[in-house]
C-alpha atoms as a PDB file:
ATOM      1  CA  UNK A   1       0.000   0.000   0.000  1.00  0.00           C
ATOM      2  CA  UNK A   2       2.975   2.000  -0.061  1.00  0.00           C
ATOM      3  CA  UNK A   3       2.945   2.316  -3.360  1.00  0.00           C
ATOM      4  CA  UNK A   4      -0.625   3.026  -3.184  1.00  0.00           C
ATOM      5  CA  UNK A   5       0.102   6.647  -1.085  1.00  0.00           C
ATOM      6  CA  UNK A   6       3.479   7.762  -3.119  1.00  0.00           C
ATOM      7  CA  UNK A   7       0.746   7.737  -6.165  1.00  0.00           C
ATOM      8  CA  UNK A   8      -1.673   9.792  -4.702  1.00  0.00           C
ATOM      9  CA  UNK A   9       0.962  12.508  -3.044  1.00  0.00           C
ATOM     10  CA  UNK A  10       2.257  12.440  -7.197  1.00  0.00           C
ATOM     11  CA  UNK A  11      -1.298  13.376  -8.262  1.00  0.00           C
ATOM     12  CA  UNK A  12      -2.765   9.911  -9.230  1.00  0.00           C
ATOM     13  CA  UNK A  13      -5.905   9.495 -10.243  1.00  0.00           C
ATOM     14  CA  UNK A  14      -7.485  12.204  -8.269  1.00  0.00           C
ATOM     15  CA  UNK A  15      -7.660  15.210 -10.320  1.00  0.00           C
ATOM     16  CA  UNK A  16      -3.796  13.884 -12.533  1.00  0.00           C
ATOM     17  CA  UNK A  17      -3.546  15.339 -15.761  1.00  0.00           C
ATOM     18  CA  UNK A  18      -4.611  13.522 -18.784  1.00  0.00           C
ATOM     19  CA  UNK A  19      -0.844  13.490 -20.580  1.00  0.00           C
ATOM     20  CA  UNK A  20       1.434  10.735 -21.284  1.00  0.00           C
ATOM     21  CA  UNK A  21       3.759  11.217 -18.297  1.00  0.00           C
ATOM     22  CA  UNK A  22       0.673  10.967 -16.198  1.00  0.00           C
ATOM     23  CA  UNK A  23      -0.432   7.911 -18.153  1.00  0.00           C
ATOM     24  CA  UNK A  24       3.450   5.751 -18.287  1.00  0.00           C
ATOM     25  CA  UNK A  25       3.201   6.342 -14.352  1.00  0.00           C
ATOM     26  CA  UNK A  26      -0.112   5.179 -13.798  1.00  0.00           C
ATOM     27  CA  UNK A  27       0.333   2.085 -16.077  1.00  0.00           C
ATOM     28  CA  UNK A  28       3.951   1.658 -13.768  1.00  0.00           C
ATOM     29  CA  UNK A  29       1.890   1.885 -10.930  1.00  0.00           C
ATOM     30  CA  UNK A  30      -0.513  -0.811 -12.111  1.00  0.00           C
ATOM     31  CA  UNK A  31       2.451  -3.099 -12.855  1.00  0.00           C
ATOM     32  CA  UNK A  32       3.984  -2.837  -9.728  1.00  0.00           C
ATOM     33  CA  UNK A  33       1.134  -4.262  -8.586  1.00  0.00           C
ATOM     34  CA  UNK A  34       0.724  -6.918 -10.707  1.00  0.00           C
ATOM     35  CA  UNK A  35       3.750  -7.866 -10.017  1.00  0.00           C
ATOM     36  CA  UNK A  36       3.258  -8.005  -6.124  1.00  0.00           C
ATOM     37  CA  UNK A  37       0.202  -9.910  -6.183  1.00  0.00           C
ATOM     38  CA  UNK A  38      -2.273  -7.446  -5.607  1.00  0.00           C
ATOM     39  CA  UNK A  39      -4.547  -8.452  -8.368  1.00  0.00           C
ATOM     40  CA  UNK A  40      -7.899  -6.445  -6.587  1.00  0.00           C
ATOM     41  CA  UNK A  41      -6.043  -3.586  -6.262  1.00  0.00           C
ATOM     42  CA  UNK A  42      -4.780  -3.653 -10.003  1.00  0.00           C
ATOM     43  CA  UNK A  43      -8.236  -4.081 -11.424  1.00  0.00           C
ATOM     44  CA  UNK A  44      -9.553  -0.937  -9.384  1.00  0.00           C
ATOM     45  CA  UNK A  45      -6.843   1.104 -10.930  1.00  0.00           C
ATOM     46  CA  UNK A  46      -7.248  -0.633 -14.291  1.00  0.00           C
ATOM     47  CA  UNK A  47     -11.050   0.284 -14.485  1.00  0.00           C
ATOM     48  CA  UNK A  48     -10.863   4.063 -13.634  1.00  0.00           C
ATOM     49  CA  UNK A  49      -7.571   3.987 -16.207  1.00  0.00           C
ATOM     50  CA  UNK A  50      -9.376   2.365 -18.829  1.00  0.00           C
ATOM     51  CA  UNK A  51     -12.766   5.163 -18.062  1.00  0.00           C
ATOM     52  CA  UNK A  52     -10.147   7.659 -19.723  1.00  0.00           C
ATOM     53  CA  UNK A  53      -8.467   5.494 -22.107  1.00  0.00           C
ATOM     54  CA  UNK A  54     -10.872   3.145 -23.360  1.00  0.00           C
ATOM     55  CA  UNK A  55      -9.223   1.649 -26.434  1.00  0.00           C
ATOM     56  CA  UNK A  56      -5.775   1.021 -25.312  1.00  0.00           C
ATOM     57  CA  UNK A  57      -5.060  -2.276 -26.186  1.00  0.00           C
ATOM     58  CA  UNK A  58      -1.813  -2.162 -23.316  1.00  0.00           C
ATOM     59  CA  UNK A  59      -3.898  -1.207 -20.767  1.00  0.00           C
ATOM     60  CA  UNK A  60      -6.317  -3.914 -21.878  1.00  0.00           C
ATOM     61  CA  UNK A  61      -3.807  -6.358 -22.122  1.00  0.00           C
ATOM     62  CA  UNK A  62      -3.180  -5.449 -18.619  1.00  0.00           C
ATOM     63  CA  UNK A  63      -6.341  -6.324 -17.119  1.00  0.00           C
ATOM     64  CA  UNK A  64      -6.646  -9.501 -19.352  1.00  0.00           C
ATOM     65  CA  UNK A  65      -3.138 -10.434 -17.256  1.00  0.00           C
ATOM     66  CA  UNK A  66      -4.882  -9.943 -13.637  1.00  0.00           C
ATOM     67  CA  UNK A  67      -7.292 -11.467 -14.598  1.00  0.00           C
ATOM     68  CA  UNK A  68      -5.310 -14.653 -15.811  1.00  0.00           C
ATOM     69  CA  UNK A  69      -2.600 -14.441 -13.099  1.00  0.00           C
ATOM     70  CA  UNK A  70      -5.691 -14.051 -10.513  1.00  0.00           C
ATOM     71  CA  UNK A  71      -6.777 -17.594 -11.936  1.00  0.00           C
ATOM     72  CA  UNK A  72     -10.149 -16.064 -13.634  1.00  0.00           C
ATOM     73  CA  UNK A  73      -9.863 -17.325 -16.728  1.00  0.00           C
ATOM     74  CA  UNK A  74     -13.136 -16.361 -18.386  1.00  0.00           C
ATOM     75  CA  UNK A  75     -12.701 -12.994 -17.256  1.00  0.00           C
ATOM     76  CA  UNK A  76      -9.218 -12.819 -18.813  1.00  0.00           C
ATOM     77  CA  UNK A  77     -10.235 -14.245 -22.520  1.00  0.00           C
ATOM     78  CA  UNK A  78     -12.853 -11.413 -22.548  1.00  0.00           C
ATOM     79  CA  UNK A  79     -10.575  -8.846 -22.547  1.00  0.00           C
ATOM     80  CA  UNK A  80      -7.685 -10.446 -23.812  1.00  0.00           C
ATOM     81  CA  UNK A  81     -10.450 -11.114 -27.302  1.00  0.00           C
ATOM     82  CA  UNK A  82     -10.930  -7.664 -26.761  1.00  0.00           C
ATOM     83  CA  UNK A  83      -7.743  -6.655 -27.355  1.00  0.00           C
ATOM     84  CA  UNK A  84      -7.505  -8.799 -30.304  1.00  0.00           C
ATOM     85  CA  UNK A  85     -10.424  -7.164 -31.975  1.00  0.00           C
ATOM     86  CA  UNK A  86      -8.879  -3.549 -31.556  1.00  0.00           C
ATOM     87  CA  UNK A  87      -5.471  -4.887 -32.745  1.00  0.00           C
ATOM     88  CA  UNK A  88      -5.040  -7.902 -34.719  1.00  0.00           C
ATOM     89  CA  UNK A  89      -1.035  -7.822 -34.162  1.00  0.00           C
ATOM     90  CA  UNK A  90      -0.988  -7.529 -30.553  1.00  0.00           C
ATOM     91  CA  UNK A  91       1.281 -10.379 -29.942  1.00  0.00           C
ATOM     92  CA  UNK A  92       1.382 -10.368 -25.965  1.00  0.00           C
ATOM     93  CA  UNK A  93      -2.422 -11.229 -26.114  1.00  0.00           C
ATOM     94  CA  UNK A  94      -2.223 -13.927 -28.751  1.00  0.00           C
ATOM     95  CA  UNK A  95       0.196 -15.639 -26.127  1.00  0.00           C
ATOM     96  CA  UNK A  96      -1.533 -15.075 -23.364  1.00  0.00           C
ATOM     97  CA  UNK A  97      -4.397 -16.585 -24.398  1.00  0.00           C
ATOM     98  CA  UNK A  98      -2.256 -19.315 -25.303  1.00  0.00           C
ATOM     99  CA  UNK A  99      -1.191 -19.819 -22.043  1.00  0.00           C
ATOM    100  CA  UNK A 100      -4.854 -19.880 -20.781  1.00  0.00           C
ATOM    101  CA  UNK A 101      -5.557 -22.597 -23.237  1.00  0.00           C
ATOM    102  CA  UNK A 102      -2.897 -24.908 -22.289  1.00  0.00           C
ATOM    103  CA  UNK A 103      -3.647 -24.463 -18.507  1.00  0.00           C
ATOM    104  CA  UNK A 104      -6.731 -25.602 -18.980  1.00  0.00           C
ATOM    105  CA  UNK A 105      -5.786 -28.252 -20.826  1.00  0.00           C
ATOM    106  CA  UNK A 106      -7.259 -27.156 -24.247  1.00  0.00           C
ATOM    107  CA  UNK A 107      -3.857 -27.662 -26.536  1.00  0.00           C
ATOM    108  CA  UNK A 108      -5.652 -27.384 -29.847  1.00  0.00           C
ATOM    109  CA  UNK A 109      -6.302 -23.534 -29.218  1.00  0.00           C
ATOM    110  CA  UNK A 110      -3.410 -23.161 -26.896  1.00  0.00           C
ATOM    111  CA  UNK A 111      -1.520 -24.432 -30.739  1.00  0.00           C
ATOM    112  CA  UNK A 112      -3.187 -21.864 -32.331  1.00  0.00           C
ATOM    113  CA  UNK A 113      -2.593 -18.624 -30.240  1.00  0.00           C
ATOM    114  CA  UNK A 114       0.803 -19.388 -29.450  1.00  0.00           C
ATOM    115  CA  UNK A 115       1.608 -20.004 -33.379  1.00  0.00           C
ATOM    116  CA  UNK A 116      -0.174 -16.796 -34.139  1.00  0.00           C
ATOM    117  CA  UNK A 117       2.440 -14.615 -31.544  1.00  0.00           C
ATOM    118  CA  UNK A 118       5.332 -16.625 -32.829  1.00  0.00           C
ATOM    119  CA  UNK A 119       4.151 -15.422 -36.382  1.00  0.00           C
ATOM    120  CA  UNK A 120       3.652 -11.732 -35.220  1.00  0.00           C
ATOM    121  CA  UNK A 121       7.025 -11.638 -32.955  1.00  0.00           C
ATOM    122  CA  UNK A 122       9.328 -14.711 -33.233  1.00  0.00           C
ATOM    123  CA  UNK A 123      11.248 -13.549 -29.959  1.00  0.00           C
ATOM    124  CA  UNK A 124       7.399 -14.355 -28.542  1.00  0.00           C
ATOM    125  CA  UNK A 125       9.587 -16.663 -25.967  1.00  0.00           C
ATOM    126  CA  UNK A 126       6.697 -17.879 -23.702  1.00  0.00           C
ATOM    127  CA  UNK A 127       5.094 -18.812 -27.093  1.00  0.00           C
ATOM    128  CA  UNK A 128       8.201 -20.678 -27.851  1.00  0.00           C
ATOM    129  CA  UNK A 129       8.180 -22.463 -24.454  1.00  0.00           C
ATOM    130  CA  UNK A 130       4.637 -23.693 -24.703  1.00  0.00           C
ATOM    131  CA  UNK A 131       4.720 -25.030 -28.190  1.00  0.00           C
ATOM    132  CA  UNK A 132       7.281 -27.028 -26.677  1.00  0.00           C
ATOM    133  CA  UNK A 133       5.487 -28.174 -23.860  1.00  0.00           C
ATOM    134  CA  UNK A 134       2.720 -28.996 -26.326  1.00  0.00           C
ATOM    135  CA  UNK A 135       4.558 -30.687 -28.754  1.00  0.00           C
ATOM    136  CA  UNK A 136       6.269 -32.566 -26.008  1.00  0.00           C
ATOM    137  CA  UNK A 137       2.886 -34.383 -24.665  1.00  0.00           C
ATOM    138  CA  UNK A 138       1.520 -35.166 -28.241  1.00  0.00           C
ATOM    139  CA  UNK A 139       4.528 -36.821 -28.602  1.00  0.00           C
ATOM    140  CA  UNK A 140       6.029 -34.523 -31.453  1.00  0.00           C
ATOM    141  CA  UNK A 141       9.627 -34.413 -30.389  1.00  0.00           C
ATOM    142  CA  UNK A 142      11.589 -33.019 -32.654  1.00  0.00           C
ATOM    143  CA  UNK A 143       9.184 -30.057 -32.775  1.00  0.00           C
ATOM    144  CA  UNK A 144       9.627 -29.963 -28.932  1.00  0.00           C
ATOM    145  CA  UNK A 145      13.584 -29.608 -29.937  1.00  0.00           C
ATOM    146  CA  UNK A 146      13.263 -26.738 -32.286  1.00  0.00           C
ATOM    147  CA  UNK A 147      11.110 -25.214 -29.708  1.00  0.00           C
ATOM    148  CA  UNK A 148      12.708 -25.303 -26.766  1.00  0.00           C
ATOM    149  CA  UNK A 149      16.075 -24.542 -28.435  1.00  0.00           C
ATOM    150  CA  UNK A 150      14.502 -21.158 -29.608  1.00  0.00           C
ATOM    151  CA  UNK A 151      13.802 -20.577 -26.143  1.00  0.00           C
ATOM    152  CA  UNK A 152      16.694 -21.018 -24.593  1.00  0.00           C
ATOM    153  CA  UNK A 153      18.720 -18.879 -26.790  1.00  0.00           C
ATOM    154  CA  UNK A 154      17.656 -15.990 -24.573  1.00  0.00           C
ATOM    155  CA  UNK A 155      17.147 -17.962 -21.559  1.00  0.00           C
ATOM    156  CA  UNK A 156      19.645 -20.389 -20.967  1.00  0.00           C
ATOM    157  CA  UNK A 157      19.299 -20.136 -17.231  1.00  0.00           C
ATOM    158  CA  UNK A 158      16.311 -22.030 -16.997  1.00  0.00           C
ATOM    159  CA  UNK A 159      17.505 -25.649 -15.449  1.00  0.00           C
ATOM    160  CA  UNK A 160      13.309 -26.574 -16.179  1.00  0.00           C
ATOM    161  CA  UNK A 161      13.707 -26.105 -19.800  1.00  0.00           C
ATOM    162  CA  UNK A 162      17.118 -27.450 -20.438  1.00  0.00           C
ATOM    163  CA  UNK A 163      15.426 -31.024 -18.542  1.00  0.00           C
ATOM    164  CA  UNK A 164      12.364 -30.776 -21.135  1.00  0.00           C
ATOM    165  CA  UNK A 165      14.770 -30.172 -23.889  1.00  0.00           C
ATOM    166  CA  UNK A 166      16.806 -33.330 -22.276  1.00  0.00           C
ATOM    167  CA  UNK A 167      13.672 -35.278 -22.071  1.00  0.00           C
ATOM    168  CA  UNK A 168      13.065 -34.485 -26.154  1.00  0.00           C
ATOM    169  CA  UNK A 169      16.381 -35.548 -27.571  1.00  0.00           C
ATOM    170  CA  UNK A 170      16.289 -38.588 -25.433  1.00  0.00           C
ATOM    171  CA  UNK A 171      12.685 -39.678 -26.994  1.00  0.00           C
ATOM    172  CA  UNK A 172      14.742 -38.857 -30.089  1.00  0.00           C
ATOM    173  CA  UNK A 173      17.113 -41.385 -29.432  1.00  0.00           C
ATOM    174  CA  UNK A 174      19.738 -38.721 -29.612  1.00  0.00           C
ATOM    175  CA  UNK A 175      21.397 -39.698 -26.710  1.00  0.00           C
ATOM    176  CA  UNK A 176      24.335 -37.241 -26.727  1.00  0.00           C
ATOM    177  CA  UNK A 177      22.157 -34.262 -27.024  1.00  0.00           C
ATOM    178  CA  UNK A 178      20.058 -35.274 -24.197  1.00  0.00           C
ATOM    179  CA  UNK A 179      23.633 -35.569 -21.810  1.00  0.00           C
ATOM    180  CA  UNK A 180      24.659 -32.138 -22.485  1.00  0.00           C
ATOM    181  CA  UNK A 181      21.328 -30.557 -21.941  1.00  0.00           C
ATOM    182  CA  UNK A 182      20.604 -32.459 -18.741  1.00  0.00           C
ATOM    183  CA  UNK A 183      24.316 -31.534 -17.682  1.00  0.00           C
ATOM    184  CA  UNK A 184      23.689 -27.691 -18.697  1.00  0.00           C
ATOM    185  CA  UNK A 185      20.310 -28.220 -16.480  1.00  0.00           C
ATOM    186  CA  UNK A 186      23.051 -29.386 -13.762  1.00  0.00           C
ATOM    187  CA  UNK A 187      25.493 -26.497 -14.462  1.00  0.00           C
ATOM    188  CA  UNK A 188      22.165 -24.036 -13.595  1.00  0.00           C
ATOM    189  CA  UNK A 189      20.868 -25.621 -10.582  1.00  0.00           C
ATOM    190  CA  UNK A 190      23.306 -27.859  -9.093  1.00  0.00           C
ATOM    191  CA  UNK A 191      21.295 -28.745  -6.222  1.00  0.00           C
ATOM    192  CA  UNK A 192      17.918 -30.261  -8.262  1.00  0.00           C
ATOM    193  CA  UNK A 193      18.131 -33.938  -7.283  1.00  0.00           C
ATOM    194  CA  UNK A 194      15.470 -35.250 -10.276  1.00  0.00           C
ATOM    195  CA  UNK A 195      18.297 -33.709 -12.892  1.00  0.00           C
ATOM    196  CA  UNK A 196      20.974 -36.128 -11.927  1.00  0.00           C
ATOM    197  CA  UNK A 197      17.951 -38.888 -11.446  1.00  0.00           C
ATOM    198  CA  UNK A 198      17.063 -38.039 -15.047  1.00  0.00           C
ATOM    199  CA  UNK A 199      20.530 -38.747 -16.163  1.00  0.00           C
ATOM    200  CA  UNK A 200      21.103 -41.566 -14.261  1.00  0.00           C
ATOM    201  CA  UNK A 201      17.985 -43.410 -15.706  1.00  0.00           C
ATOM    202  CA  UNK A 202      19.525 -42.238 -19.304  1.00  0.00           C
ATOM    203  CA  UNK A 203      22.720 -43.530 -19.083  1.00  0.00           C
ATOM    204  CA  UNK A 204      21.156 -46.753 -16.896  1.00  0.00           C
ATOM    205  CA  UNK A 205      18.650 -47.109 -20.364  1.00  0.00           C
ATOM    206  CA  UNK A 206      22.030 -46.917 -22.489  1.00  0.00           C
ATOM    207  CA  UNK A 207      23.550 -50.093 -20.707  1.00  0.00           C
ATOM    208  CA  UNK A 208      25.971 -48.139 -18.534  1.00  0.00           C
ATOM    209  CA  UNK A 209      24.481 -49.180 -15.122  1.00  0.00           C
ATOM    210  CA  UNK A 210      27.820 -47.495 -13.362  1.00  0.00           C
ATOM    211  CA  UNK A 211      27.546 -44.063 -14.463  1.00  0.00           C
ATOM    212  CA  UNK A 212      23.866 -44.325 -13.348  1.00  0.00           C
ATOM    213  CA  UNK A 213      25.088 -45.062 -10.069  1.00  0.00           C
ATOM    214  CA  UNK A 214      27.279 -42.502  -9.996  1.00  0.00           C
ATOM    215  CA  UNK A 215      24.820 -40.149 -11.149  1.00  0.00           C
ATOM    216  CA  UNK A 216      22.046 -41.619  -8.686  1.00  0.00           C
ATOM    217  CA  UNK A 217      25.119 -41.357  -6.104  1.00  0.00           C
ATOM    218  CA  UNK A 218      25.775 -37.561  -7.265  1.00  0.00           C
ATOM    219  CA  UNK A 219      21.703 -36.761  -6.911  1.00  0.00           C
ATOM    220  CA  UNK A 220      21.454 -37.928  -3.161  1.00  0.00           C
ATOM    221  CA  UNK A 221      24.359 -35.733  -2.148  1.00  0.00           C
ATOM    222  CA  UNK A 222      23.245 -32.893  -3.234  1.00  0.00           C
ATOM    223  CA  UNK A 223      21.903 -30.161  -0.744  1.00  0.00           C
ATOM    224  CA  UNK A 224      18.274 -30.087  -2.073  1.00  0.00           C
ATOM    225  CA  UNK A 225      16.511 -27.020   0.529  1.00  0.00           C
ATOM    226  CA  UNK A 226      13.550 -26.198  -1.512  1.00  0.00           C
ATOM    227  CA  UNK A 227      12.336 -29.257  -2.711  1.00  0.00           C
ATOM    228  CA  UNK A 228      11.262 -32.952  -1.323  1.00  0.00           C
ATOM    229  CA  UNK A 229      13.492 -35.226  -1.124  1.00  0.00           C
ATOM    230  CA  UNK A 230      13.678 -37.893  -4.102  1.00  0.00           C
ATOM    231  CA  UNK A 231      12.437 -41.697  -2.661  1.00  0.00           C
ATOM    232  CA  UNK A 232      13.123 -42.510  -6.070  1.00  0.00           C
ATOM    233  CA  UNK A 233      16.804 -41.986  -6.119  1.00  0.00           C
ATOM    234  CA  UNK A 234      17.460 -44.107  -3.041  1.00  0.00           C
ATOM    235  CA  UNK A 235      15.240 -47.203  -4.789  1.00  0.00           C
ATOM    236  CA  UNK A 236      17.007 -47.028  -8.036  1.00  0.00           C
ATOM    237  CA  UNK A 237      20.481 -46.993  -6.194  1.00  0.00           C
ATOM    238  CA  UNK A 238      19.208 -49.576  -4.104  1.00  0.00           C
ATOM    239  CA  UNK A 239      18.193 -52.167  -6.827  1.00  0.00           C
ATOM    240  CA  UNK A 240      21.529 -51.257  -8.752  1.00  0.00           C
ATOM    241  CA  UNK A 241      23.434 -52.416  -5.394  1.00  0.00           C
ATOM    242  CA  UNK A 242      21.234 -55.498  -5.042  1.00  0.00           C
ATOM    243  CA  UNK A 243      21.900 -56.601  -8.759  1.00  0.00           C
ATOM    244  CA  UNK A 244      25.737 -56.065  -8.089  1.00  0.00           C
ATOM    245  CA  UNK A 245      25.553 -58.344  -5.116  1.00  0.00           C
ATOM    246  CA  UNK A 246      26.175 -55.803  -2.762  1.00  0.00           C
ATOM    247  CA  UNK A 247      23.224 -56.441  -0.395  1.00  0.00           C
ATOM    248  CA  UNK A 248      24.456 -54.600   2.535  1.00  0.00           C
ATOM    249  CA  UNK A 249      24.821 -51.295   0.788  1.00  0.00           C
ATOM    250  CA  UNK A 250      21.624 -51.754  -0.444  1.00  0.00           C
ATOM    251  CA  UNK A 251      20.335 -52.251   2.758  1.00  0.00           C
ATOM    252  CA  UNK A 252      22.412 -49.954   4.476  1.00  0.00           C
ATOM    253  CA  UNK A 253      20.771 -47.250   1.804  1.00  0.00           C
ATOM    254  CA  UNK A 254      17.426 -48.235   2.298  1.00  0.00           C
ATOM    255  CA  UNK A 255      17.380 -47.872   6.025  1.00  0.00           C
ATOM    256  CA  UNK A 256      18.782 -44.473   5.604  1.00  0.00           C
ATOM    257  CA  UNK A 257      15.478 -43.382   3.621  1.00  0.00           C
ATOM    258  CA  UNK A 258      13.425 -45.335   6.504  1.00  0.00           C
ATOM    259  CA  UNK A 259      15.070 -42.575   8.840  1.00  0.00           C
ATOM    260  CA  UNK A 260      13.850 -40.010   7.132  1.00  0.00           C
ATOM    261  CA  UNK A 261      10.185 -41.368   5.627  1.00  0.00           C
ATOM    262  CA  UNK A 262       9.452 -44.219   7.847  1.00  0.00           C
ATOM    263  CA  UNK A 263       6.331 -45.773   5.847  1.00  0.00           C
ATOM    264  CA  UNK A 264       8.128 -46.006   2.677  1.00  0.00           C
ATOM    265  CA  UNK A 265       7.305 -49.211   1.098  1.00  0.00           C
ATOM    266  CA  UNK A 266       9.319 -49.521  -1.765  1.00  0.00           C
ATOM    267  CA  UNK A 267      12.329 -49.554   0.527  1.00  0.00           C
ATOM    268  CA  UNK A 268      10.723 -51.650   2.837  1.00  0.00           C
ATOM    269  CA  UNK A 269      10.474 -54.337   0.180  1.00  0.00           C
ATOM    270  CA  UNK A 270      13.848 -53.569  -1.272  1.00  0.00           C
ATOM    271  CA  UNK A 271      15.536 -54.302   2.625  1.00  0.00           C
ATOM    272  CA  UNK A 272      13.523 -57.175   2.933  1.00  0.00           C
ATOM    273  CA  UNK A 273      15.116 -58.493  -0.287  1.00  0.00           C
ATOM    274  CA  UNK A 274      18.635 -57.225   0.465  1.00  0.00           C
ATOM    275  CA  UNK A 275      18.073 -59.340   3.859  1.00  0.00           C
ATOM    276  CA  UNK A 276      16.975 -62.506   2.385  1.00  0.00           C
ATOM    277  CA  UNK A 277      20.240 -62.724  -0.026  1.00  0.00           C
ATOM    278  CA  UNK A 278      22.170 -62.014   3.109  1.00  0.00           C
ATOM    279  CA  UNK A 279      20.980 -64.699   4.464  1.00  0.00           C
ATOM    280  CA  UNK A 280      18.217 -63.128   7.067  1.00  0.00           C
ATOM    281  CA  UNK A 281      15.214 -64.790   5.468  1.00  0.00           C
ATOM    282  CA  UNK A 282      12.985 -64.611   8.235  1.00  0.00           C
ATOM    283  CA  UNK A 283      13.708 -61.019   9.180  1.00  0.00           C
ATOM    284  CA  UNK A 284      13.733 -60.403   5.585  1.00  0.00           C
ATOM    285  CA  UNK A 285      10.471 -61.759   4.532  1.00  0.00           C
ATOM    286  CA  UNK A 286       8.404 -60.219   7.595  1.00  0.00           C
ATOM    287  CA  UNK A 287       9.668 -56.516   6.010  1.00  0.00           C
ATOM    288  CA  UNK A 288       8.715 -57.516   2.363  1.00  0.00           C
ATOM    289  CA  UNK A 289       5.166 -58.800   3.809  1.00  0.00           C
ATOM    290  CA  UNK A 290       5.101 -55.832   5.558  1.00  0.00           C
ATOM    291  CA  UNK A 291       5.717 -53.768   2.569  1.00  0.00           C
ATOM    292  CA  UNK A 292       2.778 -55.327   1.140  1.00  0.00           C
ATOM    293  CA  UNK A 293      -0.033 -55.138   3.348  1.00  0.00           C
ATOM    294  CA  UNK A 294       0.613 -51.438   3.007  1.00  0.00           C
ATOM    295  CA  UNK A 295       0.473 -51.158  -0.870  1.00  0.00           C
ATOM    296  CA  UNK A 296      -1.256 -54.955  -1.823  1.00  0.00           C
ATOM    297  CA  UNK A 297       1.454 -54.290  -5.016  1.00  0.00           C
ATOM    298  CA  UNK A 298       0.847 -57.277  -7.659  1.00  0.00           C
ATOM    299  CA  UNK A 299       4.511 -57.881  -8.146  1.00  0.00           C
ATOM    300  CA  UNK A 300       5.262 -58.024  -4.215  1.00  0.00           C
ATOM    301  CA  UNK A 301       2.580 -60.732  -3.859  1.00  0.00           C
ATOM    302  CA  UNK A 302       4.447 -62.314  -6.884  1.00  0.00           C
ATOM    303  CA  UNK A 303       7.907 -62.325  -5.452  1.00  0.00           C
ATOM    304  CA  UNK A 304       7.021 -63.627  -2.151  1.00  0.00           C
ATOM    305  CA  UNK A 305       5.474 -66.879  -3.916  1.00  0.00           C
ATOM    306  CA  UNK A 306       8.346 -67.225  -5.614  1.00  0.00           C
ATOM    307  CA  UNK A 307      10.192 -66.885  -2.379  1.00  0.00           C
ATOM    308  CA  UNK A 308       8.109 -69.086  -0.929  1.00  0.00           C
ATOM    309  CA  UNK A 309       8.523 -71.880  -3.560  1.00  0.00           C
ATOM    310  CA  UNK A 310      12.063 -71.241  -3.692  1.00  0.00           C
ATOM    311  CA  UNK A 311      13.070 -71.812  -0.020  1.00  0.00           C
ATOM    312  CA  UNK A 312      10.434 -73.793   1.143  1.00  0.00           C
ATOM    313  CA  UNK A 313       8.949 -76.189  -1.437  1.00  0.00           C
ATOM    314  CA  UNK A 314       9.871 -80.003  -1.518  1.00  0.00           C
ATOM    315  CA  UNK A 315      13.550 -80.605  -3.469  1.00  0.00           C
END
């Protein structure tokens, strides 16, 4: 609200006059708070602005943003269509309403708008990004490639993007591509622990199962503050141990998880396992049958019978 009572003292919109100094500040104004979240306050302002300046398609534009960023979609294709109608080359609305589109999960138009700003402005960069994403789900990858490589050119500090554009190439089959994007995603955000899980399961799908561990390795000692920790990375690590024959590191890893999510099941089943081939088969088995009275998983139930057959059927 600060900002609210350095506008008025300037003038504002009691009694400020109707030039385009006055106008760039009050359209500042409104951006600043946009930008801070105060979507009710913005739309105020943006009414008694747009009183005085009823076709400008920026100021439109504006309010077609609230609206979108305040999650009221129907509100913000009105005026976003409005803009559109006054100016059939306004690019920042054609994307916008892209980004509507795809959010609520309507690709085909989402397509359409963002294709129409990346016609008007080809440096249209959110345009760029979400014909990626688009292309991505229907499966379109090398699309998804040209895409997100026009992105990054002018934002290559995204570690996000540089994953998708890992993801892409990999679907491609163009394995070295998808290494030096997921290791530019690294070089970004070091700390992401589903970037070096990525990898690992890349190289692990290429028939190098020890750089996956040492990528799997590389993911869990990472300082990750911001985001939950990956359960994932410990099972895959895990079963890599177990299929190496070293049962007691795998067990030794999954009781480490236990510490920190107690009910996990997956490494519940993958310590009862690592038990069992060190020779704790009791101990072993009462952790796997634990594991699946908490999930009733198919392919537990299946390797306990087999278990079962194995140890203790007649020879």
């Amino acid at each position: 609200m600060i900002i609210q009572f350095r506008y008025i003292e300037q003038g504002g919109f009691m009694g400020s006059e109707k030039n385009e100094d006055s106008k760039k500040f009050e359209v500042e104004l409104i951006e600043s708070l946009i930008d801070n979240g105060l979507y009710d306050e913005a739309i105020s302002y943006l009414d008694r602005l747009i009183e005085r300046y009823e076709e400008d398609t920026y100021i439109l534009h504006l309010k077609g943003k609230t609206y979108y960023l305040n999650g009221k979609f129907n509100q913000a294709i009105e005026e976003l269509t409005t803009v559109i109608a006054l100016d059939s080359d306004f690019w920042m609305a054609f994307e916008l309403l892209g980004e509507i589109y795809r959010s609520t999960n309507q690709p085909e138009l989402a397509e359409t708008y963002y294709f129409k700003a990346t016609a008007i402005n080809p440096r249209a960069m959110k345009s760029w990004l979400g014909r990626g994403k688009l292309a991505l789900q229907r499966g379109e990858f090398q699309i998804a490639v040209l895409s997100f490589e026009t992105y990054l050119r002018t934002n290559n500090e995204e570690a996000e993007v540089w994953r998708l554009l890992g993801r892409s190439y990999r679907e491609l089959q163009n394995y070295i591509s998808s290494i030096d994007s997921y290791n530019e995603a690294i070089d970004v955000d070091p700390t992401h622990q589903g970037l070096y899980e990525e990898l690992g399961d890349l190289y692990l799908s290429m028939g190098h199962p020890d750089i996956a561990k040492e990528k799997y390795l590389q993911g869990l000692q990472v300082e990750e503050k911001t985001r939950p920790i990956s359960k994932e990375l410990y099972h895959k690590l895990a079963n890599l141990y177990l299929e190496e024959g070293l049962n007691q590191k795998a067990f030794n890893l999954c009781n480490e998880l236990l510490i920190i999510a107690k009910d996990d099941s997956e490494a519940l089943f993958i310590s009862g396992k690592a038990l069992v081939k060190l020779g704790q088969n009791y101990e072993g088995i009462q952790l796997m049958k634990k594991a699946f009275a908490k999930t009733q998983k198919s392919e537990y139930k299946e390797y306990l019978e087999e278990l079962n057959r194995q140890l203790y059927s007649p020879r």
